[in-house]
N, C-alpha and C. Protein backbone atom coordinates (compact mmCIF):
# COMPACT_ATOMS: atom_id res chain seq x y z
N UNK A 1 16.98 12.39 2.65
CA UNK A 1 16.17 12.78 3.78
C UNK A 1 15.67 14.22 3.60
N UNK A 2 16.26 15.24 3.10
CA UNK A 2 16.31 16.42 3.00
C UNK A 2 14.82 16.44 2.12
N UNK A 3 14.65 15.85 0.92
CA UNK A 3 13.78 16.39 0.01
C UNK A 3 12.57 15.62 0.47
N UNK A 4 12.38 14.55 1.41
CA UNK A 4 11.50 13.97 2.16
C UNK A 4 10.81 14.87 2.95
N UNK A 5 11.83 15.41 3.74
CA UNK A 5 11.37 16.44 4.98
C UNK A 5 10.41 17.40 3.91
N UNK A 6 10.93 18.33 3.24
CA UNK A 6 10.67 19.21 1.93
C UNK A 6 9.34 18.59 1.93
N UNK A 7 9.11 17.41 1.22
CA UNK A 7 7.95 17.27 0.59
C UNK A 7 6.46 17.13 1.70
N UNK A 8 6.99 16.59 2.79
CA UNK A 8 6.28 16.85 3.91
C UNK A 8 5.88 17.88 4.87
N UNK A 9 6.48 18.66 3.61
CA UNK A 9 6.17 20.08 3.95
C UNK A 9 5.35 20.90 2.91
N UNK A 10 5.27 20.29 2.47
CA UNK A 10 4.28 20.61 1.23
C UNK A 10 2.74 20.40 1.47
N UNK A 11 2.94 19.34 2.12
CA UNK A 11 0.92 19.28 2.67
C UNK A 11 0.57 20.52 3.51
N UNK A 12 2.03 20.40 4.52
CA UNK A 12 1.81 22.04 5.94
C UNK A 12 2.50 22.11 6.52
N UNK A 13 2.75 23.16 7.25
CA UNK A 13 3.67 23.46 8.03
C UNK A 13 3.87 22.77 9.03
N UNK A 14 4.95 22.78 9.89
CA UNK A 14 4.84 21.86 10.66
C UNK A 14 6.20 21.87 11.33
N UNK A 15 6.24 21.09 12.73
CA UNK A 15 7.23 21.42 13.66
C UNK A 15 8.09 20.34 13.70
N UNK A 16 9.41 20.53 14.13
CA UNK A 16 10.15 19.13 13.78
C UNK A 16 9.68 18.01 14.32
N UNK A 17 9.13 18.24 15.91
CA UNK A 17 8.63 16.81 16.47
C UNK A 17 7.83 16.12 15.18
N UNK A 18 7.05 17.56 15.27
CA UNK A 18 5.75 16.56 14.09
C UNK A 18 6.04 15.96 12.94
N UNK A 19 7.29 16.40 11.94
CA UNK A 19 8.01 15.79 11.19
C UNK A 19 8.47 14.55 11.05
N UNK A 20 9.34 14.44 12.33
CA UNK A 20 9.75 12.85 12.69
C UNK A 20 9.14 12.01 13.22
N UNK A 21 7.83 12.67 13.85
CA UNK A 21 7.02 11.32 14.18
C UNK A 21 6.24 11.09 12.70
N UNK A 22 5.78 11.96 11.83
CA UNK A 22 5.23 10.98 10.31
C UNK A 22 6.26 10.74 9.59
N UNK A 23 7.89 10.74 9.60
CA UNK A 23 8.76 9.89 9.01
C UNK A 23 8.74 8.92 9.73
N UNK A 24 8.90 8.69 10.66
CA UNK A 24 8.66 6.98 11.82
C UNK A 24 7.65 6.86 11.37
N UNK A 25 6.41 7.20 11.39
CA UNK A 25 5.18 6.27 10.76
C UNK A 25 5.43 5.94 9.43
N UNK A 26 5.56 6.61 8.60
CA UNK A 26 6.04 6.40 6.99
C UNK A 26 6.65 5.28 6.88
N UNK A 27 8.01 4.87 7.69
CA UNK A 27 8.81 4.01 7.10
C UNK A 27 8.99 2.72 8.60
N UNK A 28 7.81 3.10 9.34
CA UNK A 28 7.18 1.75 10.17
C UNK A 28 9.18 1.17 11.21
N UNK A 29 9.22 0.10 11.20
CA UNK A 29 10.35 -0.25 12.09
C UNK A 29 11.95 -0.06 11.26
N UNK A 30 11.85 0.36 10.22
CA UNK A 30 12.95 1.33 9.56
C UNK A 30 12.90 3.13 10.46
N UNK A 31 11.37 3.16 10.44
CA UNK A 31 12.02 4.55 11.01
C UNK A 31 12.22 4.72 12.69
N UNK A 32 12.57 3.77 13.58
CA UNK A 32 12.71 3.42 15.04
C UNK A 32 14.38 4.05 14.71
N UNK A 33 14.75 2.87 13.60
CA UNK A 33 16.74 3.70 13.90
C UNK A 33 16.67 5.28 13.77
N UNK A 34 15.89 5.91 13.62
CA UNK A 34 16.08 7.41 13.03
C UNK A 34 16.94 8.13 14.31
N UNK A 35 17.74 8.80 14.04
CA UNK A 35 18.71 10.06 15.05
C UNK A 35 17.73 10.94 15.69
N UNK A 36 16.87 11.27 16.80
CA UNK A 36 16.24 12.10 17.36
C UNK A 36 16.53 13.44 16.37
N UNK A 37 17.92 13.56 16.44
CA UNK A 37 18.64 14.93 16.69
C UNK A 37 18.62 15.57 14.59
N UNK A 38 18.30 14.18 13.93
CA UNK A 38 18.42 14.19 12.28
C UNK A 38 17.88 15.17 12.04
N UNK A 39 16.61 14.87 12.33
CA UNK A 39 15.22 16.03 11.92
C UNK A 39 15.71 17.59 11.86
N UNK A 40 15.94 17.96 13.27
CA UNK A 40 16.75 19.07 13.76
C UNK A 40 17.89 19.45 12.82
N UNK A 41 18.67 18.76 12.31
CA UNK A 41 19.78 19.40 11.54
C UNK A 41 19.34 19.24 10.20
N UNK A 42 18.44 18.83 9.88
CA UNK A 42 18.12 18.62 8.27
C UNK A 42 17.40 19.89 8.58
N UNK A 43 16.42 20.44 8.93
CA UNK A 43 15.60 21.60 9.19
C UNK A 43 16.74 22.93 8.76
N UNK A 44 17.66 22.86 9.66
CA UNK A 44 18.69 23.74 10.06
C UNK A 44 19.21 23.72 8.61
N UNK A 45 20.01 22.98 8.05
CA UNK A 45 20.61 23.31 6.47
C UNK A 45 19.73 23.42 6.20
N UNK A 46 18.35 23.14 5.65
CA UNK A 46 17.17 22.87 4.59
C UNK A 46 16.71 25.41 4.92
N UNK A 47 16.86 25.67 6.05
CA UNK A 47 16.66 26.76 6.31
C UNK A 47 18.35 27.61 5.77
N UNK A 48 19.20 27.33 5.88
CA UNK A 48 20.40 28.05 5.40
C UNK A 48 20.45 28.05 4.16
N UNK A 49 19.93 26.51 3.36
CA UNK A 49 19.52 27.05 1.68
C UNK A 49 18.77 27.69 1.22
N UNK A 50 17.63 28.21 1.79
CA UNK A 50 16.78 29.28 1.65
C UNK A 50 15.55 28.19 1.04
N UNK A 51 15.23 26.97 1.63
CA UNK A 51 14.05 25.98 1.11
C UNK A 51 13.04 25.92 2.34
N UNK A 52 13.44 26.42 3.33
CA UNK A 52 12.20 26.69 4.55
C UNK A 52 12.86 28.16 5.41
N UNK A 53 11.43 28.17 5.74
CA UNK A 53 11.82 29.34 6.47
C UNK A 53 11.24 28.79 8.22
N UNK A 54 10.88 29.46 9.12
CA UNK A 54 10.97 29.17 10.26
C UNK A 54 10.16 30.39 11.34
N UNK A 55 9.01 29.84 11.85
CA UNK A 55 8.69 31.16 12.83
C UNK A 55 7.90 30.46 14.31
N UNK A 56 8.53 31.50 15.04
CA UNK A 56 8.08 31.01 16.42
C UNK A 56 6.55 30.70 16.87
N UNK A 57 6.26 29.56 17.46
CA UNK A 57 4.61 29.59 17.61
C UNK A 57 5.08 29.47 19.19
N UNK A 58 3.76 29.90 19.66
CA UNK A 58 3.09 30.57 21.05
C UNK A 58 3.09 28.93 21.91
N UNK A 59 4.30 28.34 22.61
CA UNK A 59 3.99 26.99 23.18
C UNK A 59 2.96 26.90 24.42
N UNK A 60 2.51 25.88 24.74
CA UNK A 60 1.97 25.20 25.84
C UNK A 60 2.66 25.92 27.12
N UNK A 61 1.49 25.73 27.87
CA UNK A 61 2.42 26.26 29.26
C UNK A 61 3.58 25.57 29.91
N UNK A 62 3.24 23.77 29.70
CA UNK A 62 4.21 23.26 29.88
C UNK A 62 5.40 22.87 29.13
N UNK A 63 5.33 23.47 27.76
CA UNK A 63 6.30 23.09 26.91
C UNK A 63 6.71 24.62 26.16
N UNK A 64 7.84 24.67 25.74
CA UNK A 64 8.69 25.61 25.62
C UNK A 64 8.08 26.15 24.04
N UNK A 65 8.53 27.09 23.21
CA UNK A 65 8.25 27.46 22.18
C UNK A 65 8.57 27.00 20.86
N UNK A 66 8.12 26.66 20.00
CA UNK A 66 8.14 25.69 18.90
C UNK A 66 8.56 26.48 17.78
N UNK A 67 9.16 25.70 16.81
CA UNK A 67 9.76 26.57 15.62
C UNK A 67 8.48 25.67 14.54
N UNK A 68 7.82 26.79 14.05
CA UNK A 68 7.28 26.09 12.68
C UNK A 68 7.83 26.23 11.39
N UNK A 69 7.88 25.05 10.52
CA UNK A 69 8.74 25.63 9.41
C UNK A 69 7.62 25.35 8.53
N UNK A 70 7.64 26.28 6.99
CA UNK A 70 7.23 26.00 5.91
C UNK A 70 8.20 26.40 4.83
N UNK A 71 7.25 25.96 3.10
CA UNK A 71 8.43 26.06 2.55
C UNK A 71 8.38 27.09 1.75
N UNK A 72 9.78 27.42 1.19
CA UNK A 72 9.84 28.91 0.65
C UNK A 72 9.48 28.72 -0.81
N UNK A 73 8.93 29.37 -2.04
CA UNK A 73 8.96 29.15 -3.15
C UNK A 73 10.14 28.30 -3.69
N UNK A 74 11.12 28.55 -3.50
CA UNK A 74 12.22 27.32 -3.51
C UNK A 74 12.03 26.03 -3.24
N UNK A 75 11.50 26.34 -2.09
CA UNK A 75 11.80 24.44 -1.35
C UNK A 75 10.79 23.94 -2.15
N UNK A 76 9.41 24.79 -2.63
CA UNK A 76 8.25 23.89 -3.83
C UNK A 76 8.99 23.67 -4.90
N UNK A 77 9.81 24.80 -5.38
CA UNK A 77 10.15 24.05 -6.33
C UNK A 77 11.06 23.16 -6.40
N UNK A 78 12.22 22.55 -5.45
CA UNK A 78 12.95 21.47 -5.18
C UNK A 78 12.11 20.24 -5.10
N UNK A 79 10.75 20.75 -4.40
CA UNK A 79 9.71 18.93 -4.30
C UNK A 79 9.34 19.27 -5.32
N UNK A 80 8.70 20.13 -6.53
CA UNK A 80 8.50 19.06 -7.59
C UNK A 80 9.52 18.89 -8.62
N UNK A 81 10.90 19.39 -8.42
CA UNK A 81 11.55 18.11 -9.06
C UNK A 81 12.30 16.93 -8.79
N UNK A 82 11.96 16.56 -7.46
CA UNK A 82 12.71 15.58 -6.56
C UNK A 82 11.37 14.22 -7.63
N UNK A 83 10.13 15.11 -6.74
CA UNK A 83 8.67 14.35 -7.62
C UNK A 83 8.95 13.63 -9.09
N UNK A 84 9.54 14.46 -9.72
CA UNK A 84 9.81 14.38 -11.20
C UNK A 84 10.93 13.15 -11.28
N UNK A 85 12.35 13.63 -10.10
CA UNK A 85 13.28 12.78 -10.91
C UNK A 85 13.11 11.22 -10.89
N UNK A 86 13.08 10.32 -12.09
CA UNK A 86 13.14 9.22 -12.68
C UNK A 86 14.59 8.42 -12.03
N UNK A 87 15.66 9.06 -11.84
CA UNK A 87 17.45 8.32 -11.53
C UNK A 87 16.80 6.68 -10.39
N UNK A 88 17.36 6.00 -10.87
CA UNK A 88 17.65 4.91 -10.11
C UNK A 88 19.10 4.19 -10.40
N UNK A 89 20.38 5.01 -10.33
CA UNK A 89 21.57 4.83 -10.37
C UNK A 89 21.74 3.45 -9.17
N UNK A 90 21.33 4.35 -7.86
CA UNK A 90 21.76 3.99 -6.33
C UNK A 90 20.00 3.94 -5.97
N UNK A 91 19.69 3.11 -6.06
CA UNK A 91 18.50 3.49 -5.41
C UNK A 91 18.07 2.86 -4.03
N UNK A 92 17.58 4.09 -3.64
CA UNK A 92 17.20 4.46 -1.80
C UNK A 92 15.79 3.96 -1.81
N UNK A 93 15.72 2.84 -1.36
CA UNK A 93 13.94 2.13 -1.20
C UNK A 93 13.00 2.72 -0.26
N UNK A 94 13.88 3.41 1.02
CA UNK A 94 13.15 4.47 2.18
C UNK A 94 12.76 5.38 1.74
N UNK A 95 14.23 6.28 0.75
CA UNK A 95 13.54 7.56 0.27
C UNK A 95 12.12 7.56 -1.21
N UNK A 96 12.47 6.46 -1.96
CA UNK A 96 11.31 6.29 -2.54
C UNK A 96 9.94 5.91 -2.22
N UNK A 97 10.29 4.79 -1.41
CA UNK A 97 8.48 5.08 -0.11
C UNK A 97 8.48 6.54 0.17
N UNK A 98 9.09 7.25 1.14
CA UNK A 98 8.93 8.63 1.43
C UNK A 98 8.21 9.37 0.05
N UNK A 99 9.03 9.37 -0.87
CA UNK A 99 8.39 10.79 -2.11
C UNK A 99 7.01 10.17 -2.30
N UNK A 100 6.29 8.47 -1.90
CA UNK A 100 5.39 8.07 -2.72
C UNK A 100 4.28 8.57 -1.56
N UNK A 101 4.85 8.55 -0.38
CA UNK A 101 3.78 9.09 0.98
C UNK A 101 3.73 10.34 1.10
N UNK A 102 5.14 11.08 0.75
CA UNK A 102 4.31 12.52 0.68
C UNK A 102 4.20 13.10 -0.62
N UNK A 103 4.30 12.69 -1.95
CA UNK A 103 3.36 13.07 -2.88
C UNK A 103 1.67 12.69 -2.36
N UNK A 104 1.73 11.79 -2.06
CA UNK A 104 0.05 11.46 -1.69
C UNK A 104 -0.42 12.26 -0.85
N UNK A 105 0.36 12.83 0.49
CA UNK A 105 -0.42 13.02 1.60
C UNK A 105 -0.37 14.72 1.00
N UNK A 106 0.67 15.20 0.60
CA UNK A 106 0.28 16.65 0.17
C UNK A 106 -0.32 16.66 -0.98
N UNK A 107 -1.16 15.68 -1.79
CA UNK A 107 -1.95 15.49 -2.91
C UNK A 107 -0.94 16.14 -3.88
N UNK A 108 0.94 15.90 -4.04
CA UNK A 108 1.23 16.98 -5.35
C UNK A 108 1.35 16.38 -6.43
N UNK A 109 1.13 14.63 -6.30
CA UNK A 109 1.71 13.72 -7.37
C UNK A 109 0.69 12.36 -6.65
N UNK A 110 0.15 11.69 -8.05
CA UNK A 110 0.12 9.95 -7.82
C UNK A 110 1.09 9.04 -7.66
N UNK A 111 0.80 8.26 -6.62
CA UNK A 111 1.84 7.86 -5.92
C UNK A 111 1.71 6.66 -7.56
N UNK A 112 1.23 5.54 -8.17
CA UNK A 112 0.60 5.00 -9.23
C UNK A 112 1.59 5.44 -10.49
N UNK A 113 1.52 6.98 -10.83
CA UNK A 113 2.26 7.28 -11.75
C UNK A 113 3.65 7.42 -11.60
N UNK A 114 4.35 7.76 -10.23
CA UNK A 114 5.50 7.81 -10.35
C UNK A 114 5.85 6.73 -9.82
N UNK A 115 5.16 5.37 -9.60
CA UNK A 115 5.51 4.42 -9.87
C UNK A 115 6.11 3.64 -11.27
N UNK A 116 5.46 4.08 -12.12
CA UNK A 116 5.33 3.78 -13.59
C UNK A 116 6.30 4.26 -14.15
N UNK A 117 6.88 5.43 -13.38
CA UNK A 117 7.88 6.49 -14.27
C UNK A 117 9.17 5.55 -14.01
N UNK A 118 9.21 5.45 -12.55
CA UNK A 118 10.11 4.50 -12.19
C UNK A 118 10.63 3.27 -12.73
N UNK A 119 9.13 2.58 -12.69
CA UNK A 119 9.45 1.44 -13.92
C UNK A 119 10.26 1.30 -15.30
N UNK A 120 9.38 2.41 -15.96
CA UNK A 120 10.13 3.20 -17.43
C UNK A 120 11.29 2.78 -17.05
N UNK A 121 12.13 3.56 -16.67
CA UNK A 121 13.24 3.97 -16.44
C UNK A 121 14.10 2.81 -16.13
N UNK A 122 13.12 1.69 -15.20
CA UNK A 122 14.59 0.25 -14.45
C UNK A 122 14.71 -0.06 -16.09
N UNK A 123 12.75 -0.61 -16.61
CA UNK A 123 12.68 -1.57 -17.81
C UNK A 123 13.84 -0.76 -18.96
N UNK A 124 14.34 0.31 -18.98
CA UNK A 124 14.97 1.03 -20.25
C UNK A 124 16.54 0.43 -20.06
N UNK A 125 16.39 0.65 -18.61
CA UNK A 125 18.45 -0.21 -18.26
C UNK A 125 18.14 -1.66 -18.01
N UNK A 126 17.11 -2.32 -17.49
CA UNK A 126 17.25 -3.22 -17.74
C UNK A 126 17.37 -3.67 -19.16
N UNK A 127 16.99 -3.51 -20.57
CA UNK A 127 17.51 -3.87 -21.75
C UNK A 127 18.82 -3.29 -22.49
N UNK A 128 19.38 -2.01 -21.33
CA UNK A 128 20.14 -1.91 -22.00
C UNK A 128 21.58 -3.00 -21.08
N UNK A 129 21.21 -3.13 -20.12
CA UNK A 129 22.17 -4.19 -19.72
C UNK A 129 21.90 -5.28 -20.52
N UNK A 130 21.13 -6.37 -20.78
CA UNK A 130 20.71 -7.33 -21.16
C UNK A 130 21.24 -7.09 -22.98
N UNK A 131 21.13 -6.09 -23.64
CA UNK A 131 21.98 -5.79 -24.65
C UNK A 131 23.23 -5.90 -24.64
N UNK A 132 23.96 -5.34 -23.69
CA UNK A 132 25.20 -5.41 -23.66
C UNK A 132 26.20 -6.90 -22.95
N UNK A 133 24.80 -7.55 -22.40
CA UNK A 133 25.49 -9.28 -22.25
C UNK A 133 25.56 -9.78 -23.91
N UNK A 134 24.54 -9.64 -24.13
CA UNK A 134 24.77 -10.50 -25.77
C UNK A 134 25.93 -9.80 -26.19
N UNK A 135 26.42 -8.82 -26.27
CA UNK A 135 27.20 -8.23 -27.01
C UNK A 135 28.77 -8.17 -26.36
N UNK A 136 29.18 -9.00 -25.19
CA UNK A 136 30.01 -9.36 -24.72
C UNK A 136 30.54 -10.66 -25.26
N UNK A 137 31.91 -10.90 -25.23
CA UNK A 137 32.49 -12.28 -25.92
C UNK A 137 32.48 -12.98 -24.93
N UNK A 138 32.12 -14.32 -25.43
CA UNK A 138 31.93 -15.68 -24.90
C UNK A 138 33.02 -15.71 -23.86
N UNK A 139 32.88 -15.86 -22.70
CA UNK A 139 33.16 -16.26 -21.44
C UNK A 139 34.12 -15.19 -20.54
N UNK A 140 33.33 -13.93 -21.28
CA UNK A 140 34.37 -12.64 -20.69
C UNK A 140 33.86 -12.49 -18.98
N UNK A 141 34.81 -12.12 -18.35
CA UNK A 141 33.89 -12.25 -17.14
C UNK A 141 32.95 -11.42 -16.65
N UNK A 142 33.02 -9.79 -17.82
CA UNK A 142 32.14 -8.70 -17.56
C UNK A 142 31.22 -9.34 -17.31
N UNK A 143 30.54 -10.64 -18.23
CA UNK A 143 29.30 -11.06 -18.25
C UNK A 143 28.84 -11.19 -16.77
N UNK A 144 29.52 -11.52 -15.76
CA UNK A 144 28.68 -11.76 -14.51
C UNK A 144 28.52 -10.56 -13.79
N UNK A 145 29.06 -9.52 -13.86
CA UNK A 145 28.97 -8.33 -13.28
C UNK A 145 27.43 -7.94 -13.84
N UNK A 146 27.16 -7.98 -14.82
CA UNK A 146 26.31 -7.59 -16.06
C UNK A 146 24.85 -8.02 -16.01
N UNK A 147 25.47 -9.61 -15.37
CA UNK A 147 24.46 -10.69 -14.79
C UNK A 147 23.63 -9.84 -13.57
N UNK A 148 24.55 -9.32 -12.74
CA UNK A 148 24.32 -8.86 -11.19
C UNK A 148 23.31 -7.71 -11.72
N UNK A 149 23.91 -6.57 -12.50
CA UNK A 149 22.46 -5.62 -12.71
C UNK A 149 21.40 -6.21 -12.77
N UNK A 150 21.81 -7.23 -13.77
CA UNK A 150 20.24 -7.25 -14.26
C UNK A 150 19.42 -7.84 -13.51
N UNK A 151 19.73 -9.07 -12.36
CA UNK A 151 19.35 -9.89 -11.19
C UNK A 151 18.96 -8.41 -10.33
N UNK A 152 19.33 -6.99 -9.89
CA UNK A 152 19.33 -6.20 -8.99
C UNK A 152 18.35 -5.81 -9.88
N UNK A 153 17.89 -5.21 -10.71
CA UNK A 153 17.34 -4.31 -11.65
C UNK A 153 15.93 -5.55 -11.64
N UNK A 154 15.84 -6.52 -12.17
CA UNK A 154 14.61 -7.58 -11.90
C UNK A 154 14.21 -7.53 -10.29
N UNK A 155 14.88 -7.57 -9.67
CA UNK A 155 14.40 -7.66 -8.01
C UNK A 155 13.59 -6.19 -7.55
N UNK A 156 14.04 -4.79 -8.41
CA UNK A 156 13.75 -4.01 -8.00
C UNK A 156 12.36 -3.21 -8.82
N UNK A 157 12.38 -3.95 -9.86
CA UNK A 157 11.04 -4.22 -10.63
C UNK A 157 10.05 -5.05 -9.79
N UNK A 158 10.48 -5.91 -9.35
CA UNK A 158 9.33 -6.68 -8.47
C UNK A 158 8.83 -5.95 -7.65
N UNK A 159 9.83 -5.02 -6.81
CA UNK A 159 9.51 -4.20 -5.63
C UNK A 159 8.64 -3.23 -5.92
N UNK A 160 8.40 -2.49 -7.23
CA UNK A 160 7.84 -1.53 -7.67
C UNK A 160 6.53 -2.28 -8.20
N UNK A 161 6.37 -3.47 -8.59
CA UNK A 161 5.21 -3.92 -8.45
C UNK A 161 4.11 -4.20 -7.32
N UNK A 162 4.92 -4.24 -6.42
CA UNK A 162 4.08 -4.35 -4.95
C UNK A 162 3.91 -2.88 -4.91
N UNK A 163 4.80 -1.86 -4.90
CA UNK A 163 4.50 -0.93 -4.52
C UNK A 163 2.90 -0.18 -5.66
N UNK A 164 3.16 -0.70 -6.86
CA UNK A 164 2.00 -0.39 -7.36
C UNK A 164 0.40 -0.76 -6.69
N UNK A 165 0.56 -2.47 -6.62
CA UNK A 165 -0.54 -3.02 -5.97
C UNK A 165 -0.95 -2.08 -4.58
N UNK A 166 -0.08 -1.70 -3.71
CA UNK A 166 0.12 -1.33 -2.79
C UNK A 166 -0.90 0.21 -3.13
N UNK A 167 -0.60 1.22 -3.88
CA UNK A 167 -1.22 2.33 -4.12
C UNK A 167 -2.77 2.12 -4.70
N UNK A 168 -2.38 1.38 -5.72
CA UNK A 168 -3.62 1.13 -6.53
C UNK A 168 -4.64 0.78 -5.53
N UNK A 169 -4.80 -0.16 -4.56
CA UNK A 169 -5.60 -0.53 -3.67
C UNK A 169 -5.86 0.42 -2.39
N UNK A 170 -5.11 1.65 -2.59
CA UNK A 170 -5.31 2.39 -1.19
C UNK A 170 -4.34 1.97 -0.12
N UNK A 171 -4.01 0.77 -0.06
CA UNK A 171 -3.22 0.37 1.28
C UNK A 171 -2.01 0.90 1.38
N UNK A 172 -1.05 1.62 0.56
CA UNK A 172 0.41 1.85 1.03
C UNK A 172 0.09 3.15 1.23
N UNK A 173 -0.66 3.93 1.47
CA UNK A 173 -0.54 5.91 2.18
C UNK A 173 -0.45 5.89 3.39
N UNK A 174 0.74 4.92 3.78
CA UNK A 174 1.27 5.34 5.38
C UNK A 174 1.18 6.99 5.63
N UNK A 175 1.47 7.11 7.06
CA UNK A 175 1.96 8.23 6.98
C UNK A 175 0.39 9.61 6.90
N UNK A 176 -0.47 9.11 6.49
CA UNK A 176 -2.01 9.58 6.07
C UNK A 176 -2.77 9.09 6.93
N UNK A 177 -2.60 7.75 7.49
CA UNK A 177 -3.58 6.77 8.03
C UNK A 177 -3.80 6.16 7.48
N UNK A 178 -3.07 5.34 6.78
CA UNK A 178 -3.25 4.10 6.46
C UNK A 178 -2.45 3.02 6.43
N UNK A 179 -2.14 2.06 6.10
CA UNK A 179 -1.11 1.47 6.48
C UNK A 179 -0.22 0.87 5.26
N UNK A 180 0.58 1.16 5.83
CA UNK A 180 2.27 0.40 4.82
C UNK A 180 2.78 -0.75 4.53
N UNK A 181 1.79 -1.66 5.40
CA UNK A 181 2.59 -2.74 4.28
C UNK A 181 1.31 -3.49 3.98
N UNK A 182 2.03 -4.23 2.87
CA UNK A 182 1.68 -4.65 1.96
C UNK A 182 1.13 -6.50 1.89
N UNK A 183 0.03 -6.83 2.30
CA UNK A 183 -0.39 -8.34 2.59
C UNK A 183 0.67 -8.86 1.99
N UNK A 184 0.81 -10.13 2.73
CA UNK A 184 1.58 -10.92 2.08
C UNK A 184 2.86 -11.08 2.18
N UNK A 185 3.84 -9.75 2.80
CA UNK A 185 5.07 -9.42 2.50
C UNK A 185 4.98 -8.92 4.13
């Protein structure tokens, strides 16, 4: 969540309301469960690491005074290597929509290419699992564990194919004005 917020801070500054209402748009009826109160404390550490800073703007008559945050030379450089990292150990399908909506919406990355990077990276473990079934003895039971990557690792290749179609065509830059999902699905 942290390097989400970050990167959505990279297009502009911006106040926590305004934050969490384009993470709820971003991630559509995934982002309804969100904690009101998340935003607020991710801000709060994300400012004690020295990755935003924070200054008072002049509120509405009827509304109280607003904290704007932007980010510090730090926090840019934390989004572009969040941008950069390739890991799909554990992979977070929210936070990867997120880096692909706000690389786009702060123009710092194609959402297209770090699709691709992604790919690289399943297709490289997917053969290296699929290596290491052949290379297991006949009826060891690693083999089904082994089985399971590679069934998780194929499913999540598929997903990154929609998500390609999804960019390539314009339609997945939630979060921008446009919309997130994907015909069909």
């Amino acid at each position: 969540m942290q390097d989400a917020v970050l990167a959505m801070l990279a297009k502009e500054p911006s106040h926590g309301y305004g934050l969490r209402a384009r993470l709820r748009q971003s991630l559509g009826p995934l982002g309804e469960s969100m904690n009101p109160g998340q935003i607020y404390v991710t801000l709060a550490r994300l400012e004690k690491a020295g990755l935003v800073v924070s200054e008072r703007a002049d509120g509405l008559p009827e509304r109280p005074d607003r904290k704007i945050y932007a980010l510090t030379p730090a926090g840019q450089q934390r989004v572009a290597a969040w941008l950069a990292e390739v890991g799909w150990p554990k992979p977070d399908l929210a936070e990867f929509h997120l880096k692909l909506v706000a690389a786009s919406a702060a123009r710092l990355a194609d959402p297209v290419e770090l699709v691709g990077a992604q790919r690289r990276e399943l297709l490289r473990r997917l053969r290296e699992a699929q290596h290491a079934i052949l290379a297991e003895a006949a009826g060891s039971k690693a083999v089904l564990l082994l089985e399971g990557v590679v069934l998780r690792l194929q499913a999540d290749l598929r997903w990154l194919e929609l998500c390609e179609r999804a960019w390539s065509e314009g339609a997945g830059a939630g979060g921008v004005g446009g919309d997130d999902r994907v015909e069909g699905v």
